[in-house]
C-alpha atoms as a PDB file:
ATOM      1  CA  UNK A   1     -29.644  42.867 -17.308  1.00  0.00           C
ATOM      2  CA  UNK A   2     -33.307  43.880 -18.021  1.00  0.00           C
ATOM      3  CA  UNK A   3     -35.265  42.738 -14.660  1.00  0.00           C
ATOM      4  CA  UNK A   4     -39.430  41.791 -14.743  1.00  0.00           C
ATOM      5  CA  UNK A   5     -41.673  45.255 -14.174  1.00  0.00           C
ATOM      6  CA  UNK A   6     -44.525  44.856 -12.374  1.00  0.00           C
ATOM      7  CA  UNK A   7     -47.742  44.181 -14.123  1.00  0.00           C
ATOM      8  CA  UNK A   8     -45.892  43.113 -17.412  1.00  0.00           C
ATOM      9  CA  UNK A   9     -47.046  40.286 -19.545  1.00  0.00           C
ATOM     10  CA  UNK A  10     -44.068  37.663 -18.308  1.00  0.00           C
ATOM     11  CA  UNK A  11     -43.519  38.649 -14.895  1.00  0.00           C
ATOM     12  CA  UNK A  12     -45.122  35.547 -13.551  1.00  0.00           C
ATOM     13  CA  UNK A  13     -43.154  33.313 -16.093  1.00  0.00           C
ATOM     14  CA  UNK A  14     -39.713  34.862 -15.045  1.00  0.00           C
ATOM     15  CA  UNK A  15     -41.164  35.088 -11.740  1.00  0.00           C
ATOM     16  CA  UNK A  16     -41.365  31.402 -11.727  1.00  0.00           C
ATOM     17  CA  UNK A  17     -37.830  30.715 -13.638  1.00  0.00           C
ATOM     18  CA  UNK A  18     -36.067  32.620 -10.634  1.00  0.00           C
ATOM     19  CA  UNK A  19     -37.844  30.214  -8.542  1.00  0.00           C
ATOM     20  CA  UNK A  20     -37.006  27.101 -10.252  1.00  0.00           C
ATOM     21  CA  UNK A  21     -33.513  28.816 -10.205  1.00  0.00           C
ATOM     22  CA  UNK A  22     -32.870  29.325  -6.952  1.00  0.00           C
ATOM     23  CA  UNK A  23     -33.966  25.759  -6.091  1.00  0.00           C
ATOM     24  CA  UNK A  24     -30.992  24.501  -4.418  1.00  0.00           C
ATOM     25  CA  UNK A  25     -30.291  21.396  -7.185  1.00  0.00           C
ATOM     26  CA  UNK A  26     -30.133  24.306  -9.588  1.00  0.00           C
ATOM     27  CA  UNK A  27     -27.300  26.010  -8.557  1.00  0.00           C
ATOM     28  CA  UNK A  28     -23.729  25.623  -8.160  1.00  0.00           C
ATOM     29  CA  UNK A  29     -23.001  24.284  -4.142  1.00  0.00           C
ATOM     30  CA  UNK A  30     -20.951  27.372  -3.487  1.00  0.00           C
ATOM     31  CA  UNK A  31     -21.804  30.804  -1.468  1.00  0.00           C
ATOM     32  CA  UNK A  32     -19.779  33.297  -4.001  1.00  0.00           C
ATOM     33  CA  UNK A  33     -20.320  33.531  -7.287  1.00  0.00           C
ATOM     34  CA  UNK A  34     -17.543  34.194  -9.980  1.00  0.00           C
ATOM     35  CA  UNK A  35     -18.608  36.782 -12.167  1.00  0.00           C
ATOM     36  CA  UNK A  36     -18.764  34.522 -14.930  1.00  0.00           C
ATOM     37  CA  UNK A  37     -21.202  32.695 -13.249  1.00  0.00           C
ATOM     38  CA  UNK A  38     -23.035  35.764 -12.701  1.00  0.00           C
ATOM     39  CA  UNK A  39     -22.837  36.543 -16.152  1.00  0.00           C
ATOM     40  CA  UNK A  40     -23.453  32.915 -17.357  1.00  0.00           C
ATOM     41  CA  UNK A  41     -26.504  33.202 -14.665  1.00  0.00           C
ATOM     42  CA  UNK A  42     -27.366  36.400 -16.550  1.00  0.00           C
ATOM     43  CA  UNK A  43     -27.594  35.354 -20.082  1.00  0.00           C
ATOM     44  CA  UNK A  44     -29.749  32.225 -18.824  1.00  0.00           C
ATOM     45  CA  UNK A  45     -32.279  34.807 -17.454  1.00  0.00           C
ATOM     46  CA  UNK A  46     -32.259  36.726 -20.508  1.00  0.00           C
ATOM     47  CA  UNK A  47     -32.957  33.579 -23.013  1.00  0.00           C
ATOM     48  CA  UNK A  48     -35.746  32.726 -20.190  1.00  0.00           C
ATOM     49  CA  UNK A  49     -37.416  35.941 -20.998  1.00  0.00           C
ATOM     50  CA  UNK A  50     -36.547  35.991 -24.599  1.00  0.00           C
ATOM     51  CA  UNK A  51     -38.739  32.598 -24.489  1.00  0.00           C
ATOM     52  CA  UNK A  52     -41.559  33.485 -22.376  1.00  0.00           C
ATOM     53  CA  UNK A  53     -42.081  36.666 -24.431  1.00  0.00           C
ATOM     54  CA  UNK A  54     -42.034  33.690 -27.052  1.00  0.00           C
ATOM     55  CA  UNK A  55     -44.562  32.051 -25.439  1.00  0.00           C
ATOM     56  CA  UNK A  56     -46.607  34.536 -24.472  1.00  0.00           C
ATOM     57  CA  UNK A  57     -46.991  35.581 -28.307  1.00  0.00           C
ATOM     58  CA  UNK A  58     -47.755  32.409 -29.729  1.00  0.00           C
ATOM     59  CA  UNK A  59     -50.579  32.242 -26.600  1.00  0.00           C
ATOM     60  CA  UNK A  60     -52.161  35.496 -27.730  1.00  0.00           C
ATOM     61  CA  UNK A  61     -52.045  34.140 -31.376  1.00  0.00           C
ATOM     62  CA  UNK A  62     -53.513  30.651 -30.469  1.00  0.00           C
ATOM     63  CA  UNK A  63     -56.360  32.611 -28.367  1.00  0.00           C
ATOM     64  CA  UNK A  64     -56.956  34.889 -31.694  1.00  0.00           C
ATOM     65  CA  UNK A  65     -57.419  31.822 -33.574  1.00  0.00           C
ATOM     66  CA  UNK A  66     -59.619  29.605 -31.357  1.00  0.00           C
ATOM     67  CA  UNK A  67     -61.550  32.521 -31.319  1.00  0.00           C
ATOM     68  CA  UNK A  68     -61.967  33.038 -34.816  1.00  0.00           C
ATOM     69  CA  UNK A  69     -62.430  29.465 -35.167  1.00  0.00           C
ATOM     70  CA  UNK A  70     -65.623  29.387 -32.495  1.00  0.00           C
ATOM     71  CA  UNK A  71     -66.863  32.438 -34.230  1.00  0.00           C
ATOM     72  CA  UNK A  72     -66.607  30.105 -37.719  1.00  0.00           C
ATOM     73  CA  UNK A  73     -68.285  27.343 -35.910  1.00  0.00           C
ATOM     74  CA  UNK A  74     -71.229  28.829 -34.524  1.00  0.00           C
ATOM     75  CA  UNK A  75     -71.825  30.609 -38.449  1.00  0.00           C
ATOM     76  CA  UNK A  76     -71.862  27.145 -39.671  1.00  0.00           C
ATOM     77  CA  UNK A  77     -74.054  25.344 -37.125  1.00  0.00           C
ATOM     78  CA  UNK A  78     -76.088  28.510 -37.503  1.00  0.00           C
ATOM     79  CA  UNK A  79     -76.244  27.909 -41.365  1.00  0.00           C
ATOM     80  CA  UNK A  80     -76.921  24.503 -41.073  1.00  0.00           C
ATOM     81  CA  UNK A  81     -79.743  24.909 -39.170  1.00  0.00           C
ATOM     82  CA  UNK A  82     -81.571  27.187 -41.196  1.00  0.00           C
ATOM     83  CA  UNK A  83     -80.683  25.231 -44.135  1.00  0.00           C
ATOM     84  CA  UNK A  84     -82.243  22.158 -42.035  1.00  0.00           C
ATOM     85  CA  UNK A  85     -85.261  24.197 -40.903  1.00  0.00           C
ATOM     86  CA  UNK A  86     -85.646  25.267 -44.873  1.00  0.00           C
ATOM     87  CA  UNK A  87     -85.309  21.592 -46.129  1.00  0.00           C
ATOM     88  CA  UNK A  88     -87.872  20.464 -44.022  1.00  0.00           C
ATOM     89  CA  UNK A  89     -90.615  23.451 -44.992  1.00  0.00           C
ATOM     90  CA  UNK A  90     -89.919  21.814 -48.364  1.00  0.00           C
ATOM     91  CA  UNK A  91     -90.782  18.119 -46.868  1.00  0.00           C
ATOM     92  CA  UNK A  92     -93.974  19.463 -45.469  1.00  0.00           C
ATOM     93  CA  UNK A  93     -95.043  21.348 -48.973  1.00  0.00           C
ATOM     94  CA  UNK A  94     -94.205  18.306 -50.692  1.00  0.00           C
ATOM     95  CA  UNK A  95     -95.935  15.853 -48.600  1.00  0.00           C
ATOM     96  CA  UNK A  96     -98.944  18.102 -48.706  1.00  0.00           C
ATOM     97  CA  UNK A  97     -98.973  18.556 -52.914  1.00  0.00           C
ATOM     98  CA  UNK A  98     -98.486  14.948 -52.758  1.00  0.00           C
ATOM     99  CA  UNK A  99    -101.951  14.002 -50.343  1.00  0.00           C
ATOM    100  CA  UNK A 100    -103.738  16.505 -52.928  1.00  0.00           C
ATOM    101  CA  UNK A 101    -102.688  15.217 -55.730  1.00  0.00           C
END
């Protein structure tokens, strides 16, 4: 069984899944474990990593994306507002050919 390194990206998530597994309502009421409990306890572990690795890709790949997506956003509002700024220079000209006229 591969066990949590320090400073790796899901430490804290399988740090927190032995917690919640150790909670007493989690486990069987006996002192001794079988070993197919042990290895039933061990599989569990590894599909709890297997999913916060999961987890902690999809993260990473929403961050990328709300990122881009800000980026996008502020290009936009940044367009728009010179394109606001430009359709108002043509107000003024126009208003002012218009008095002289």
């Amino acid at each position: 069984m591969r066990t949590p390194r320090e400073g790796s990206e899901f430490a804290p998530c399988v740090a927190f899944a032995f917690k919640a597994m150790l909670n007493k309502s989690l486990l069987p009421p006996v002192t001794v474990m079988s070993e197919q409990d042990l290895r039933t306890l061990e599989s569990q572990v590894e599909q709890l990593i297997q999913y916060c690795q999961r987890l902690e890709l999809e993260n990473r790949r929403l961050y990328r994306s709300e990122t881009q997506l800000k980026e996008e956003r502020n290009r936009l509002q940044q367009l728009h507002n010179d394109t606001r700024k430009r359709v108002d220079a043509m107000i003024t000209r126009l208003k002012s050919l218009e008095q002289e006229a």
